[in-house]
C-alpha atoms as a PDB file:
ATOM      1  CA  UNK A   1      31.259 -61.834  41.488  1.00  0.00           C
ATOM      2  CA  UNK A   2      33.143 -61.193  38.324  1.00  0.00           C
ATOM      3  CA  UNK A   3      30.882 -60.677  35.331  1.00  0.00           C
ATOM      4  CA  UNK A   4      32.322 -62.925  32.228  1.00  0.00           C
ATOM      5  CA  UNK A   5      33.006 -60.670  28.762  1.00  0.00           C
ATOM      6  CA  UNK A   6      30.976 -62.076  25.758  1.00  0.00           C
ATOM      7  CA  UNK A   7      32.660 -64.493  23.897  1.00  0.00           C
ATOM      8  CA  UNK A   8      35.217 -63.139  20.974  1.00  0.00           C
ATOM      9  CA  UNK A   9      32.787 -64.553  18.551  1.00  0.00           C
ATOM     10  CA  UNK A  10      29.742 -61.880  19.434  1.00  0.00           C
ATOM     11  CA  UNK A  11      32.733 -59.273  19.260  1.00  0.00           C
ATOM     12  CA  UNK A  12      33.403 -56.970  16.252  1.00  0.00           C
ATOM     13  CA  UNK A  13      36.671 -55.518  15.909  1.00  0.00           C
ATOM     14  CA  UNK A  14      37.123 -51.412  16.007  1.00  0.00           C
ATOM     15  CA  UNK A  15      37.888 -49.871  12.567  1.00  0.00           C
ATOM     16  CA  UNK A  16      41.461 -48.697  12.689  1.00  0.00           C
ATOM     17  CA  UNK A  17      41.421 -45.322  14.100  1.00  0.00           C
ATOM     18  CA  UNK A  18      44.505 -43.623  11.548  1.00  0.00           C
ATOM     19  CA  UNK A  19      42.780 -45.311   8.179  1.00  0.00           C
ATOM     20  CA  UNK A  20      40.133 -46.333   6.498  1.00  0.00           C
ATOM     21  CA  UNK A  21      37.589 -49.161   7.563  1.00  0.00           C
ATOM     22  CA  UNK A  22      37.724 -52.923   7.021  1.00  0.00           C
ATOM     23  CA  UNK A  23      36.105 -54.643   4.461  1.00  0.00           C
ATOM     24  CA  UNK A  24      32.617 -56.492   6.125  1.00  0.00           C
ATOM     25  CA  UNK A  25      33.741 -59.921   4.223  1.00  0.00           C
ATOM     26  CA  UNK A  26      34.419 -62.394   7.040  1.00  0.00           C
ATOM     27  CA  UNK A  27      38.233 -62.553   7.722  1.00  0.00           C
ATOM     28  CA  UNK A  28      38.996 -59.995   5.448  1.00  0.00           C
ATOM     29  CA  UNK A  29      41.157 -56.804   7.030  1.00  0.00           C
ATOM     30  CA  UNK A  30      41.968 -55.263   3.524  1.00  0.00           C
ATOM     31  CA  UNK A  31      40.780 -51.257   3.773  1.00  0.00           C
ATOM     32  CA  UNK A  32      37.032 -50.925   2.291  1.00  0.00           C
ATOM     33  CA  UNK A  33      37.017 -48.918  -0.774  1.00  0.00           C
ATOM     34  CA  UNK A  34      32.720 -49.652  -1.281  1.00  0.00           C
ATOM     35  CA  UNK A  35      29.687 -49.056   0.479  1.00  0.00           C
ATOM     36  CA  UNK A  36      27.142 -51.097  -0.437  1.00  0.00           C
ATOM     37  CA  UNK A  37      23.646 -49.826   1.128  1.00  0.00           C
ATOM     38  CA  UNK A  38      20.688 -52.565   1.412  1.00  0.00           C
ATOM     39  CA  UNK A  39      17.543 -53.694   3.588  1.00  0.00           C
ATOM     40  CA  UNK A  40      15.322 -56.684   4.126  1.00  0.00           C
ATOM     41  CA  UNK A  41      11.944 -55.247   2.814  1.00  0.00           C
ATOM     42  CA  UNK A  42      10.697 -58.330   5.528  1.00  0.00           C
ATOM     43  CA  UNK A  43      12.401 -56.357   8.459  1.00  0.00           C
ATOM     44  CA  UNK A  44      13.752 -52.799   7.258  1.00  0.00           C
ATOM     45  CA  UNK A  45      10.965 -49.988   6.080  1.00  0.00           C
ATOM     46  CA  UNK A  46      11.554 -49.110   3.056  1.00  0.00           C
ATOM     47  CA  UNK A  47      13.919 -46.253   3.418  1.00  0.00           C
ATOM     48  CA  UNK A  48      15.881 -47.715   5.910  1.00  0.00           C
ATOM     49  CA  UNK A  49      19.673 -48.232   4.952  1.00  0.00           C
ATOM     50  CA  UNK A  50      22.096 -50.794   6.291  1.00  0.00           C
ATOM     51  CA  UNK A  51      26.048 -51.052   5.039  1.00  0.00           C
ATOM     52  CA  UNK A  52      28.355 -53.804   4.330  1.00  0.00           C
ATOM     53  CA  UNK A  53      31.796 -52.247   3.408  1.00  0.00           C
ATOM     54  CA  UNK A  54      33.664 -53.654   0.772  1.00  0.00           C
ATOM     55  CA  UNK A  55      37.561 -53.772  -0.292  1.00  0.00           C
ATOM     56  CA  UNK A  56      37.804 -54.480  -4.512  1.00  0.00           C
ATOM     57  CA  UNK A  57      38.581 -58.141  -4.235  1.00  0.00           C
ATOM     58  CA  UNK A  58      34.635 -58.877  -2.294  1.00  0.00           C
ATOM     59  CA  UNK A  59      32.651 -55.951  -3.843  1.00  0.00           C
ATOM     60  CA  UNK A  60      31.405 -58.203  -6.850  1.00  0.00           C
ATOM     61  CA  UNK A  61      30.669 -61.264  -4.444  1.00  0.00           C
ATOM     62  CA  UNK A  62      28.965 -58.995  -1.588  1.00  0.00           C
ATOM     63  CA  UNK A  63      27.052 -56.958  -4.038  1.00  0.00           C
ATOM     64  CA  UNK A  64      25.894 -60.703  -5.712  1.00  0.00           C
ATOM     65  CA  UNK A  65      24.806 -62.049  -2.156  1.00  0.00           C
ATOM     66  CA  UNK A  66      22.630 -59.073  -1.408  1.00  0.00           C
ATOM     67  CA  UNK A  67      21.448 -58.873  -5.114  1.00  0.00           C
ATOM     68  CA  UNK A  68      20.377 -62.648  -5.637  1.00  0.00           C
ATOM     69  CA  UNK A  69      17.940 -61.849  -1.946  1.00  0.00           C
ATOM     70  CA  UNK A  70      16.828 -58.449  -3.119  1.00  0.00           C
ATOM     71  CA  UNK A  71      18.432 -56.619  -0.696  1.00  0.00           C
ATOM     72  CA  UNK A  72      21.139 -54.259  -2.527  1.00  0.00           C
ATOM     73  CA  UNK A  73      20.188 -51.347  -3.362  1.00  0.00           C
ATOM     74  CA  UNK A  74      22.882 -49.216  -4.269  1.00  0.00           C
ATOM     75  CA  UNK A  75      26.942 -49.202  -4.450  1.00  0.00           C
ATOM     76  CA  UNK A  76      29.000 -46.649  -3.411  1.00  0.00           C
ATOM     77  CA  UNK A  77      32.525 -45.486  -3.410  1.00  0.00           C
ATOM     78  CA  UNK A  78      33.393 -44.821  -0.119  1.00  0.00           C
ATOM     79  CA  UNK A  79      34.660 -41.671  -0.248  1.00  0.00           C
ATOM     80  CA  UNK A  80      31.705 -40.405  -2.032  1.00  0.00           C
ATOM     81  CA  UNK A  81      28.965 -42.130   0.573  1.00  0.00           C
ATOM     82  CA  UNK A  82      31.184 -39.995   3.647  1.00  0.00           C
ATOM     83  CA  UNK A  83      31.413 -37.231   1.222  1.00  0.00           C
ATOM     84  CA  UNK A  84      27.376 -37.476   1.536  1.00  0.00           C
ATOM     85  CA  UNK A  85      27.114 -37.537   5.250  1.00  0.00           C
ATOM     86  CA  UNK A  86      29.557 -34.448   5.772  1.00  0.00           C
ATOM     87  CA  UNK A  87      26.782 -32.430   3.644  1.00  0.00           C
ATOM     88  CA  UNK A  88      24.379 -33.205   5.488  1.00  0.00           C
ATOM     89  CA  UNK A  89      23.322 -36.184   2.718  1.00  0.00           C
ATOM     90  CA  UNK A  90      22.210 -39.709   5.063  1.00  0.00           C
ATOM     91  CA  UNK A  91      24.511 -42.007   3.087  1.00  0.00           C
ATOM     92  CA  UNK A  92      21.941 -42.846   0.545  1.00  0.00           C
ATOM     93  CA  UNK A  93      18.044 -42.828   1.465  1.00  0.00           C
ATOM     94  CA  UNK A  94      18.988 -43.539   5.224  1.00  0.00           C
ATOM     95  CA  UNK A  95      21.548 -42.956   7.693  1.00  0.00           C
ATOM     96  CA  UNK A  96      24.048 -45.543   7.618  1.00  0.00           C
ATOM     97  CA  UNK A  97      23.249 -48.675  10.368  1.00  0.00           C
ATOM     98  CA  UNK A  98      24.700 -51.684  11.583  1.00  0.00           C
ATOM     99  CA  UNK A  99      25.036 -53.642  14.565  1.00  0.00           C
ATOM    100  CA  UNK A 100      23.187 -51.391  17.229  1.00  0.00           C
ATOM    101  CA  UNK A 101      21.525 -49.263  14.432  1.00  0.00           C
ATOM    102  CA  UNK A 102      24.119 -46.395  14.766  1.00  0.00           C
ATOM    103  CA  UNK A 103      26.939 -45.375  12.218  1.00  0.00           C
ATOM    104  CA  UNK A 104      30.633 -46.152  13.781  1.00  0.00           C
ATOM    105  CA  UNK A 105      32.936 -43.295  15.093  1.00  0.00           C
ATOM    106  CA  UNK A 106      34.343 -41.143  12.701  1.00  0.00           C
ATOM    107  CA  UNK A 107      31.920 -41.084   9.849  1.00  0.00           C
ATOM    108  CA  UNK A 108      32.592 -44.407   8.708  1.00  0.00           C
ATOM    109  CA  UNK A 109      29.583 -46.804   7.816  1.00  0.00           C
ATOM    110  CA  UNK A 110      27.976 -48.987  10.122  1.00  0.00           C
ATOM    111  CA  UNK A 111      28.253 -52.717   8.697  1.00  0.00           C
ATOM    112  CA  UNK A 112      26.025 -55.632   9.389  1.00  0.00           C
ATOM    113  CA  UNK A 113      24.579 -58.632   8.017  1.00  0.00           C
ATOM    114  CA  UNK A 114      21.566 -59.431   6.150  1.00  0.00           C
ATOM    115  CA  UNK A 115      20.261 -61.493   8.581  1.00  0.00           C
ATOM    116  CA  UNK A 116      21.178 -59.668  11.469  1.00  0.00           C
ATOM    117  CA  UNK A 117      24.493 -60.319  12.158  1.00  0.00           C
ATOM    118  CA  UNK A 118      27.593 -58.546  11.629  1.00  0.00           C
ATOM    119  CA  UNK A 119      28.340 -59.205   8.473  1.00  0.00           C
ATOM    120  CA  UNK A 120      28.682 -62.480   5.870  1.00  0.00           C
ATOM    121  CA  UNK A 121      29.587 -65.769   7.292  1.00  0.00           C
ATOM    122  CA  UNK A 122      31.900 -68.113   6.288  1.00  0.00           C
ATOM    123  CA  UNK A 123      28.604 -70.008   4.573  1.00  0.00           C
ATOM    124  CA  UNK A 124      28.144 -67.107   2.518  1.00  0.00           C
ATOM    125  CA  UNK A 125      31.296 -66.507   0.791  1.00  0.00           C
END
């Protein structure tokens, strides 16, 4: 029996291997320049850190969605949040998670969405 692969919609996409990560705005491949570390005080403890990644053009509107829900708590360049984690600094007041609560290859943040999915939806922009 051949097992089926998920469908492409439950699939996230690799972050390029030779650059820097994708933005987290749905449909967006422009390189992430932000980090923008939040939680859902009704499902995260409080020290717990999750990370969209932002390019310039979405930092403002990622950073509002989060804010307006009182999730954001902090925006980061990105070079300064991996900067953190190569000294031995979690990112912020937690290691970086996403989607399967561990920080992708190479250093780069985790992303995932507020309400548990990968990232913003098309609703949300």
């Amino acid at each position: 029996m051949n097992a089926q692969p998920d469908p492409p919609f439950l699939l996230r996409p690799e972050p390029p291997a030779d650059g820097p990560p994708p933005c987290s705005a749905k449909g967006c491949r422009a390189a992430a320049l932000w980090v923008l570390a939040w939680n859902n005080p009704k499902l995260h403890t409080p020290l717990r850190r999750k990370t969209w990644l932002a390019c310039e053009e979405h930092r403002e509107h990622l950073s509002s969605f989060l804010g307006v829900r009182g999730f954001l708590k902090e925006v980061v360049p990105l070079a300064d949040w991996q900067a953190r984690e190569d000294t031995g600094g979690a990112g912020g007041a937690g290691a970086p998670e996403g989607t399967g609560g561990a920080a992708e290859p190479g250093g780069a943040p985790a992303t995932g969405g507020a309400d548990g999915t990968d990232g913003p939806s098309a609703a949300d922009r």
